[in-house]
PDB file of N, CA and C in Angstrom:
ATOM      1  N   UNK A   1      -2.043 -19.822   9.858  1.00  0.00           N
ATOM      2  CA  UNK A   1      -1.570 -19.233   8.618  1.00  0.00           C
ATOM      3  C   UNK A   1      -2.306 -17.925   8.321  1.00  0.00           C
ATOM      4  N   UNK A   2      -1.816 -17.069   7.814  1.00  0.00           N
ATOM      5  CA  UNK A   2      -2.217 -15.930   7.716  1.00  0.00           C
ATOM      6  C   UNK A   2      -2.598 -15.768   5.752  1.00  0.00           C
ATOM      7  N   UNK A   3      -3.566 -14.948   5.582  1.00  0.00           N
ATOM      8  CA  UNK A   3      -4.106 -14.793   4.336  1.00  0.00           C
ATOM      9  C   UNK A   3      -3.959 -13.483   3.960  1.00  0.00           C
ATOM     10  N   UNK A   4      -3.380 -12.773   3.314  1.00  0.00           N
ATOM     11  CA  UNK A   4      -3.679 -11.558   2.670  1.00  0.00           C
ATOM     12  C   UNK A   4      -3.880 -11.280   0.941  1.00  0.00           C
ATOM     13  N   UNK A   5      -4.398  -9.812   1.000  1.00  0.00           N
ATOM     14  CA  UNK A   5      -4.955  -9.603  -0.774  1.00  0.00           C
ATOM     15  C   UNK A   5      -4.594  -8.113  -0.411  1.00  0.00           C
ATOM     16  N   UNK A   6      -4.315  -7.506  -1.762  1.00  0.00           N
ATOM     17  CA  UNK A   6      -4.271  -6.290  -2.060  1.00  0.00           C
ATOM     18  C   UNK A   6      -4.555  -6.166  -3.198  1.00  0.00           C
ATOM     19  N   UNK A   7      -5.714  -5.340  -3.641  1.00  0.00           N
ATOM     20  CA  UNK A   7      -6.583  -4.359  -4.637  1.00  0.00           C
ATOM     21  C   UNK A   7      -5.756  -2.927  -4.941  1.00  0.00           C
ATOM     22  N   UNK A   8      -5.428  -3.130  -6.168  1.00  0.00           N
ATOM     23  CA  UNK A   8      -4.430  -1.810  -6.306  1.00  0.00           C
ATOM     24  C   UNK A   8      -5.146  -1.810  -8.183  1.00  0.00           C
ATOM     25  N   UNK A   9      -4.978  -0.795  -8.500  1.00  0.00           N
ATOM     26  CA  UNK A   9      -5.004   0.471  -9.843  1.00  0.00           C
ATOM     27  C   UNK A   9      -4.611   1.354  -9.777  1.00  0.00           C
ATOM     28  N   UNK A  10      -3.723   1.616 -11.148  1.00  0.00           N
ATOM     29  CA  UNK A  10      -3.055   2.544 -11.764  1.00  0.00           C
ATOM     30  C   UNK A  10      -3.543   3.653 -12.581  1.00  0.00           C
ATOM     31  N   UNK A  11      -3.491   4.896 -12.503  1.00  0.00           N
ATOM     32  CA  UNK A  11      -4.133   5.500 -13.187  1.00  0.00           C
ATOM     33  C   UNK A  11      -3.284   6.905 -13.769  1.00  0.00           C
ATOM     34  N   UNK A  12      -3.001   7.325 -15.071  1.00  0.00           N
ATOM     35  CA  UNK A  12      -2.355   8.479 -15.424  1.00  0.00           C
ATOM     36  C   UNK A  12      -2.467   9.887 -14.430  1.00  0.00           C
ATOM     37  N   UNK A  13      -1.746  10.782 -14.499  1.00  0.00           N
ATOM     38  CA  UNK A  13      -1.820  11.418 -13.392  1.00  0.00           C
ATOM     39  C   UNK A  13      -0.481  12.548 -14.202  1.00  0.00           C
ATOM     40  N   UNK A  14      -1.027  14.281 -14.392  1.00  0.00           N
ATOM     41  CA  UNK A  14      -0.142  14.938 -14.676  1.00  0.00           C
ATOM     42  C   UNK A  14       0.305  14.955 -15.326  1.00  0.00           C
ATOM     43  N   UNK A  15      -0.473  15.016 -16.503  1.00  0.00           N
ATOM     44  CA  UNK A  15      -0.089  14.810 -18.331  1.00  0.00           C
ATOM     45  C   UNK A  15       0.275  13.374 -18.787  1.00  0.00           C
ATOM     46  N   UNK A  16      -0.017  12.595 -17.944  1.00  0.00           N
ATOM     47  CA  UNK A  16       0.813  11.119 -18.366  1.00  0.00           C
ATOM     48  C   UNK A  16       1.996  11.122 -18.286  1.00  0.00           C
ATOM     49  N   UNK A  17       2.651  12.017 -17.172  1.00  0.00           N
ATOM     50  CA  UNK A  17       4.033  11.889 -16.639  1.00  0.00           C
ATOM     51  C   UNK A  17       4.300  11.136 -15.312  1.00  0.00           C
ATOM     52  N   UNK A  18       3.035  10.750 -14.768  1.00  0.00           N
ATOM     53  CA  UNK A  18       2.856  10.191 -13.241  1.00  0.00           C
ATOM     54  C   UNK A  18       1.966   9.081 -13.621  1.00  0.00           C
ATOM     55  N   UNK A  19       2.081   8.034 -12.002  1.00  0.00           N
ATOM     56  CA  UNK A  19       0.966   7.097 -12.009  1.00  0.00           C
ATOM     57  C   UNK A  19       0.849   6.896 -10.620  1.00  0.00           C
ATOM     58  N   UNK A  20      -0.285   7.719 -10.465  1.00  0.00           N
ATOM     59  CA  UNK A  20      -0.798   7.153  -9.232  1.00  0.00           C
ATOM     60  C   UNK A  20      -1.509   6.180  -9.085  1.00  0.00           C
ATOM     61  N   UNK A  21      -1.779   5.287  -7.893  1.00  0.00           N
ATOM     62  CA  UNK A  21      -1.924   3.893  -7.775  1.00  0.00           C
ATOM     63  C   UNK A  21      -2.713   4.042  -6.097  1.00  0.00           C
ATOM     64  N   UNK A  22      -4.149   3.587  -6.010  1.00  0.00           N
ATOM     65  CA  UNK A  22      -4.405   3.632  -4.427  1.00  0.00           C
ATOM     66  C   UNK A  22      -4.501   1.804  -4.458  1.00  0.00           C
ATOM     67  N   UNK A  23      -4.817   2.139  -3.397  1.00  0.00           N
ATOM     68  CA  UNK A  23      -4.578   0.498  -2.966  1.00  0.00           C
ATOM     69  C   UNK A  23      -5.484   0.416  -1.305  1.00  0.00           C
ATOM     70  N   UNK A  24      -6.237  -0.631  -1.894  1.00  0.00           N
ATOM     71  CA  UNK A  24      -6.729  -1.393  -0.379  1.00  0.00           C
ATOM     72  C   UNK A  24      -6.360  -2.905   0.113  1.00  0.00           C
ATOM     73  N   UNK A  25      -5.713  -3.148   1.459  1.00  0.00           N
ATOM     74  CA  UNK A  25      -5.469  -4.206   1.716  1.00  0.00           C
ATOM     75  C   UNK A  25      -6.024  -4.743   3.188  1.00  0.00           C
ATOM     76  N   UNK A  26      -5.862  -5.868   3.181  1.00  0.00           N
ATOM     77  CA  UNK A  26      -6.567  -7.009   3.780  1.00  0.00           C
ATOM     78  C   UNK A  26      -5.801  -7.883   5.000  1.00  0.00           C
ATOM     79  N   UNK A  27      -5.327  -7.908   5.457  1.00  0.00           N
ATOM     80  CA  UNK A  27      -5.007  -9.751   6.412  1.00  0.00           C
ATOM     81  C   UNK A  27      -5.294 -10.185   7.077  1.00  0.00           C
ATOM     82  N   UNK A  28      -5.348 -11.605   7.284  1.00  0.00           N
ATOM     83  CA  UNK A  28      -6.337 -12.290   8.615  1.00  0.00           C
ATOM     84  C   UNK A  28      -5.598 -13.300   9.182  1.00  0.00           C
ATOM     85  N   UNK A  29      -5.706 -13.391   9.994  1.00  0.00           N
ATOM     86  CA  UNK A  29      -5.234 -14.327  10.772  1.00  0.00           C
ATOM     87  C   UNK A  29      -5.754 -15.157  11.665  1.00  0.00           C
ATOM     88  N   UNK A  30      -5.223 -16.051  12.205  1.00  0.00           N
ATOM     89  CA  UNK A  30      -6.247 -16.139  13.548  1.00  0.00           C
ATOM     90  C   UNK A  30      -6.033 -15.239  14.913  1.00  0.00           C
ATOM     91  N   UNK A  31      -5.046 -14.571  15.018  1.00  0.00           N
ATOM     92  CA  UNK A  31      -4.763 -13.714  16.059  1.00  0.00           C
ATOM     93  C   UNK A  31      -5.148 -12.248  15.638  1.00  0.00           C
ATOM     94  N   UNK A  32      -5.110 -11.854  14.215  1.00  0.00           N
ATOM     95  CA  UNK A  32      -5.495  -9.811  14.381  1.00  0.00           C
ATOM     96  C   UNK A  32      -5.800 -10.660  12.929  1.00  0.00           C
ATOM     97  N   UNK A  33      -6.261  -9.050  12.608  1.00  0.00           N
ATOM     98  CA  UNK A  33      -6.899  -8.371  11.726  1.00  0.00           C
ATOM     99  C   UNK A  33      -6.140  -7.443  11.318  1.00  0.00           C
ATOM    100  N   UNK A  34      -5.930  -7.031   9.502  1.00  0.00           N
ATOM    101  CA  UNK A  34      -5.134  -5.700   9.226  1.00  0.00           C
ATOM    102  C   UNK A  34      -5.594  -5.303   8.357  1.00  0.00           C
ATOM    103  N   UNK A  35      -6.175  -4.187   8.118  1.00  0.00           N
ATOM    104  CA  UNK A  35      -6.707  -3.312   6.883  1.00  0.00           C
ATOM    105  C   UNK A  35      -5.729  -2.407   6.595  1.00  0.00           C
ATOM    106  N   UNK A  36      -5.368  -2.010   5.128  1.00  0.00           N
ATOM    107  CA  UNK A  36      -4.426  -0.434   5.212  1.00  0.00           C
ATOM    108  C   UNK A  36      -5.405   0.259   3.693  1.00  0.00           C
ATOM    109  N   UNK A  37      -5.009   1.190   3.663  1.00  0.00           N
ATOM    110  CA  UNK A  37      -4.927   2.260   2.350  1.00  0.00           C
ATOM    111  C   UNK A  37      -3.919   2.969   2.250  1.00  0.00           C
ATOM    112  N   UNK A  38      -3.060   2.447   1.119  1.00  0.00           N
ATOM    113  CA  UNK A  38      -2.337   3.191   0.368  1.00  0.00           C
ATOM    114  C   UNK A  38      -2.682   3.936  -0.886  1.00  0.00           C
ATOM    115  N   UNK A  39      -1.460   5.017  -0.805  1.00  0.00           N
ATOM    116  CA  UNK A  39      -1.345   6.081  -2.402  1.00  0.00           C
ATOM    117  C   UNK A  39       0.109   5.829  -2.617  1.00  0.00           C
ATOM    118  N   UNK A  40       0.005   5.206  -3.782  1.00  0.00           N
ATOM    119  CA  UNK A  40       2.052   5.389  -4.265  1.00  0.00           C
ATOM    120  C   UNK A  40       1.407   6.402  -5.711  1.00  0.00           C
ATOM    121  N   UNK A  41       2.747   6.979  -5.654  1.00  0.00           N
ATOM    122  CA  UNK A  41       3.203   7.996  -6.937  1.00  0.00           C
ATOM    123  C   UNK A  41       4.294   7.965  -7.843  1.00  0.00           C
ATOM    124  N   UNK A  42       4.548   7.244  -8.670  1.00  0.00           N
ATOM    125  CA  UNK A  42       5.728   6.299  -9.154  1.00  0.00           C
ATOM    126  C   UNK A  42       5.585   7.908 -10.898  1.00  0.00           C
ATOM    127  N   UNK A  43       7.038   7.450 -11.139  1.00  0.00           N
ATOM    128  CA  UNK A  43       6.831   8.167 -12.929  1.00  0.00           C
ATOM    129  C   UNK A  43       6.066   7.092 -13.920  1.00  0.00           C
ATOM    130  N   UNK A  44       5.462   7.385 -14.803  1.00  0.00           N
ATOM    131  CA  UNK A  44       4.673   6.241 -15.632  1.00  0.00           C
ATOM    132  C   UNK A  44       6.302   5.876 -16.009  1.00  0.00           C
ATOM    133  N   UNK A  45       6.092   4.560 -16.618  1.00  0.00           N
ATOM    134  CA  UNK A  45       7.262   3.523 -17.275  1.00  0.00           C
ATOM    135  C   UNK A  45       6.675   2.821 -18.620  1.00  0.00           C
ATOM    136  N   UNK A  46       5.800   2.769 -18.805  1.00  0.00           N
ATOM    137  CA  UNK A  46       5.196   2.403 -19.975  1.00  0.00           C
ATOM    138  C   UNK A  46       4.575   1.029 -19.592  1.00  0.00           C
ATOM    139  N   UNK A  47       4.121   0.616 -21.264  1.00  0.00           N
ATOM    140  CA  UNK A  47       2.981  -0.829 -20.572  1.00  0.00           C
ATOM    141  C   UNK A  47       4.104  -2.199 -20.657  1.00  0.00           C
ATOM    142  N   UNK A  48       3.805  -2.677 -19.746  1.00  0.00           N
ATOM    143  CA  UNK A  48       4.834  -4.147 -19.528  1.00  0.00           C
ATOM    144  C   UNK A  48       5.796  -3.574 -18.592  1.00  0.00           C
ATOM    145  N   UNK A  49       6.221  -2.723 -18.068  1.00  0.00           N
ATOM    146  CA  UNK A  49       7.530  -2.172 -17.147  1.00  0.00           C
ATOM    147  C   UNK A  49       6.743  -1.937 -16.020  1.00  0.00           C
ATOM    148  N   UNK A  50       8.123  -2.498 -14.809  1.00  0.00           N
ATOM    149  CA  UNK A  50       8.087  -2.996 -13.902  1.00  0.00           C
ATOM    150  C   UNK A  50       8.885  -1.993 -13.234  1.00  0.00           C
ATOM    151  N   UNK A  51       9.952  -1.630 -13.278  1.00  0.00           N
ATOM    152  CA  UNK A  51      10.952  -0.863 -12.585  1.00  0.00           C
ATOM    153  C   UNK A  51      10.648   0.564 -12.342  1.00  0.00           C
ATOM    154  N   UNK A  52      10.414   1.532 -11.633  1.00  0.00           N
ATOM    155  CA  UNK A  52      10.518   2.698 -11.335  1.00  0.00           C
ATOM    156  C   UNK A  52      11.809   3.261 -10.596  1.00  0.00           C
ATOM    157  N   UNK A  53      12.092   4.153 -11.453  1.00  0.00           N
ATOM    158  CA  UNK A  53      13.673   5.217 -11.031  1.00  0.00           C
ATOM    159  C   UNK A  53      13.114   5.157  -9.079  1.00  0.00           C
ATOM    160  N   UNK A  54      11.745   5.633  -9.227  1.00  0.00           N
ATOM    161  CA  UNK A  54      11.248   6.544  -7.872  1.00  0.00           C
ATOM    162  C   UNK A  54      10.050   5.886  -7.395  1.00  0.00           C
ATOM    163  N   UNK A  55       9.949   5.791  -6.214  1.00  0.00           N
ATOM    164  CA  UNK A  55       8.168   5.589  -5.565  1.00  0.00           C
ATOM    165  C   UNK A  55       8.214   6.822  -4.159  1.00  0.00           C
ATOM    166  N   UNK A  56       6.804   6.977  -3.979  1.00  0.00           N
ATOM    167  CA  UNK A  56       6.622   8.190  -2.936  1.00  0.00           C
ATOM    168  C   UNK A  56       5.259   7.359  -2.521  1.00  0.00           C
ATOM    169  N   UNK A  57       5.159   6.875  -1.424  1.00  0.00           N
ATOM    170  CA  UNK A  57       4.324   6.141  -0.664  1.00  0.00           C
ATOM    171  C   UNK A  57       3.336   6.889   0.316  1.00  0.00           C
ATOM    172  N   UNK A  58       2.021   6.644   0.768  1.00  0.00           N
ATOM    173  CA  UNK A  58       1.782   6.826   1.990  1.00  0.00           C
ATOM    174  C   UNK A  58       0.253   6.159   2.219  1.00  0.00           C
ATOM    175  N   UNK A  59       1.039   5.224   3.437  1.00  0.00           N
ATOM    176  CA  UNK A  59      -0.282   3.960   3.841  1.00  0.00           C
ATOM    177  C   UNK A  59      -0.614   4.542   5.253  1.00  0.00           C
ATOM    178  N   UNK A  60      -1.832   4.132   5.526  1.00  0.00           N
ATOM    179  CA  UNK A  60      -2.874   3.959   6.683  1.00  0.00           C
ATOM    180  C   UNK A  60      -2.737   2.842   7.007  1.00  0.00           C
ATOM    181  N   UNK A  61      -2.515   2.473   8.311  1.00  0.00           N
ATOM    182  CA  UNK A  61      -2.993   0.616   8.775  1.00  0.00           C
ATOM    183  C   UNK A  61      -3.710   0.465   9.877  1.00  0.00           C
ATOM    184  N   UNK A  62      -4.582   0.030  10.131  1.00  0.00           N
ATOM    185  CA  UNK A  62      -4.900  -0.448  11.505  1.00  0.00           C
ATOM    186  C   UNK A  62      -4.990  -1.862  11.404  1.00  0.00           C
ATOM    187  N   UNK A  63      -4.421  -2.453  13.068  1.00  0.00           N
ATOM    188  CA  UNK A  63      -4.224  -3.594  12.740  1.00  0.00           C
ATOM    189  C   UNK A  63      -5.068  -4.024  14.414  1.00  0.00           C
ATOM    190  N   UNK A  64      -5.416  -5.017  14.146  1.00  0.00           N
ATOM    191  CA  UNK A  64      -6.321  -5.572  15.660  1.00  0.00           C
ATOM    192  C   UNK A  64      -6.283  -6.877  16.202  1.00  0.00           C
ATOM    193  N   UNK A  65      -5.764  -6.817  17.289  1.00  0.00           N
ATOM    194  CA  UNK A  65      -5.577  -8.485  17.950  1.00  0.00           C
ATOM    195  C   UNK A  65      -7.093  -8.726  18.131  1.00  0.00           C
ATOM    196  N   UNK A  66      -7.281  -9.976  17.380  1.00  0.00           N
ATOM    197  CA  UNK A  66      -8.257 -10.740  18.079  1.00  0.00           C
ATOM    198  C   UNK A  66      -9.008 -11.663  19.230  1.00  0.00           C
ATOM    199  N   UNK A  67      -7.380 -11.758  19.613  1.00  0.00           N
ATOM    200  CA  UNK A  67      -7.470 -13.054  20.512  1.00  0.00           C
ATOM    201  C   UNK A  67      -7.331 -11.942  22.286  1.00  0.00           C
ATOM    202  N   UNK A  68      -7.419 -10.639  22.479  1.00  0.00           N
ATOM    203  CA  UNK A  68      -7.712 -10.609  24.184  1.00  0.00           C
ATOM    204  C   UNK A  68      -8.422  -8.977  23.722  1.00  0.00           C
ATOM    205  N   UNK A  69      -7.994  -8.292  24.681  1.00  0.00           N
ATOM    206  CA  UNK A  69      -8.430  -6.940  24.412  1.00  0.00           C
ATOM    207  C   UNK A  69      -7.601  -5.769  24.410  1.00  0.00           C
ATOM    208  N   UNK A  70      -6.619  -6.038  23.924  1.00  0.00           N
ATOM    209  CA  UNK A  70      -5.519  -5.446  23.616  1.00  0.00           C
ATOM    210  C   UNK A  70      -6.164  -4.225  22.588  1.00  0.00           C
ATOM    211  N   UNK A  71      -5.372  -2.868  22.704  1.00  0.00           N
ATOM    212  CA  UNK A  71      -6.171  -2.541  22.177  1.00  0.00           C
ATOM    213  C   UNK A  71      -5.923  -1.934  20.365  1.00  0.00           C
ATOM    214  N   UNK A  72      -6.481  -1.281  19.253  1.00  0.00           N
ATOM    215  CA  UNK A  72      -6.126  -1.484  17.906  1.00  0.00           C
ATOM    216  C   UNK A  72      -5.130  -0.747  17.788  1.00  0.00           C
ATOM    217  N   UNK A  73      -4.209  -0.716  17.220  1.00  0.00           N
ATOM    218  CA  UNK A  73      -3.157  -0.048  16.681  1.00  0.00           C
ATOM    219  C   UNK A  73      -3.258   0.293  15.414  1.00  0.00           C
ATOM    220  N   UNK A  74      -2.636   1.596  15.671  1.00  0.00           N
ATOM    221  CA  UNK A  74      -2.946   2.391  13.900  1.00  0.00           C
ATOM    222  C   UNK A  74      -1.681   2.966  14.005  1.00  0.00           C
ATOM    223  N   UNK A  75      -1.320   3.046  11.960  1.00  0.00           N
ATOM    224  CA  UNK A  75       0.070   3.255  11.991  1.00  0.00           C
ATOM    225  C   UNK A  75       0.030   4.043  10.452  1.00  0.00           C
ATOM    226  N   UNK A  76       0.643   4.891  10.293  1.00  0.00           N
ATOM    227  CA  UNK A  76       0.717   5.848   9.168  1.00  0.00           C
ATOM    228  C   UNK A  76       2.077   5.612   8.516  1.00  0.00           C
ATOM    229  N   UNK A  77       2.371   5.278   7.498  1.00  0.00           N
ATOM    230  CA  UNK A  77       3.470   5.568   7.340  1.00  0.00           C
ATOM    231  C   UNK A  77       4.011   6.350   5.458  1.00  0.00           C
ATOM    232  N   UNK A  78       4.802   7.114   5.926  1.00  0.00           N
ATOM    233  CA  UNK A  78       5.786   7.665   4.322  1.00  0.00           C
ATOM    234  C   UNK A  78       6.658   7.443   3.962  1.00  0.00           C
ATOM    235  N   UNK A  79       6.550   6.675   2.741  1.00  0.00           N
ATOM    236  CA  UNK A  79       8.013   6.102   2.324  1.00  0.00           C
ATOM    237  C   UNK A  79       8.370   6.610   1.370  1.00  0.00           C
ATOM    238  N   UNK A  80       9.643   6.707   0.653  1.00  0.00           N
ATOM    239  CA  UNK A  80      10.416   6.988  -0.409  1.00  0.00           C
ATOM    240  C   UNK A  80      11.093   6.276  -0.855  1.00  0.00           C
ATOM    241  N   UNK A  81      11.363   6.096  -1.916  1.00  0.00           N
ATOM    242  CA  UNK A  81      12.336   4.726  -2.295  1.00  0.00           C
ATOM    243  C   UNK A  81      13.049   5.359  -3.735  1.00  0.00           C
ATOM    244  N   UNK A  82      13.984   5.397  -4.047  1.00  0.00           N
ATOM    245  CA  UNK A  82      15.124   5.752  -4.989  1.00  0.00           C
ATOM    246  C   UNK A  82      16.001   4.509  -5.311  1.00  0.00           C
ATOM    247  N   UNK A  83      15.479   3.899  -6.813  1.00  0.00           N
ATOM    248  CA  UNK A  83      16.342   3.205  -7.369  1.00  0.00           C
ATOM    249  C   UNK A  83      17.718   3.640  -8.016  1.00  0.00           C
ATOM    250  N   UNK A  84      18.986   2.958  -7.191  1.00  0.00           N
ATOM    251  CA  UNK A  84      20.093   3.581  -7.946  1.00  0.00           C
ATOM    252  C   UNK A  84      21.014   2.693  -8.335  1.00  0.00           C
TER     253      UNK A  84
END
């Protein structure tokens, strides 16, 4: 079974028209290992709201088999996402 956590905060950003959000994450397994760091950039929505029109993403991952010597893989990725 695999375990993961992610550590994320929100913070005003650009007059309180933005919220940027970094984020560190975690998973384990018994076969790899995965760390990432993310930055999302969402519009603020106010307190209790959940939904964003928009997100603008971009994570770091490296991920590592444990079990031979295969070797770590690292992976960048940018996302965009448009609620419509």
């Amino acid at each position: 079974p695999q375990k993961a956590t992610r550590l994320a905060y929100g913070f005003p950003a650009f007059a309180d028209r933005l919220t940027v959000t970094p984020s560190l994450g975690l998973a384990l397994s018994p076969y790899s290992s995965t760390t990432s760091l993310r930055w999302a950039l969402t519009p603020y929505t106010g307190t209790g709201q959940m939904d964003e029109p928009w997100a603008i993403s971009l994570e770091g991952q490296r991920q590592k088999d444990t079990t031979g010597s295969s070797p770590v893989d690292y992976s960048f990725k940018l996302r965009f996402s448009l609620q419509l």
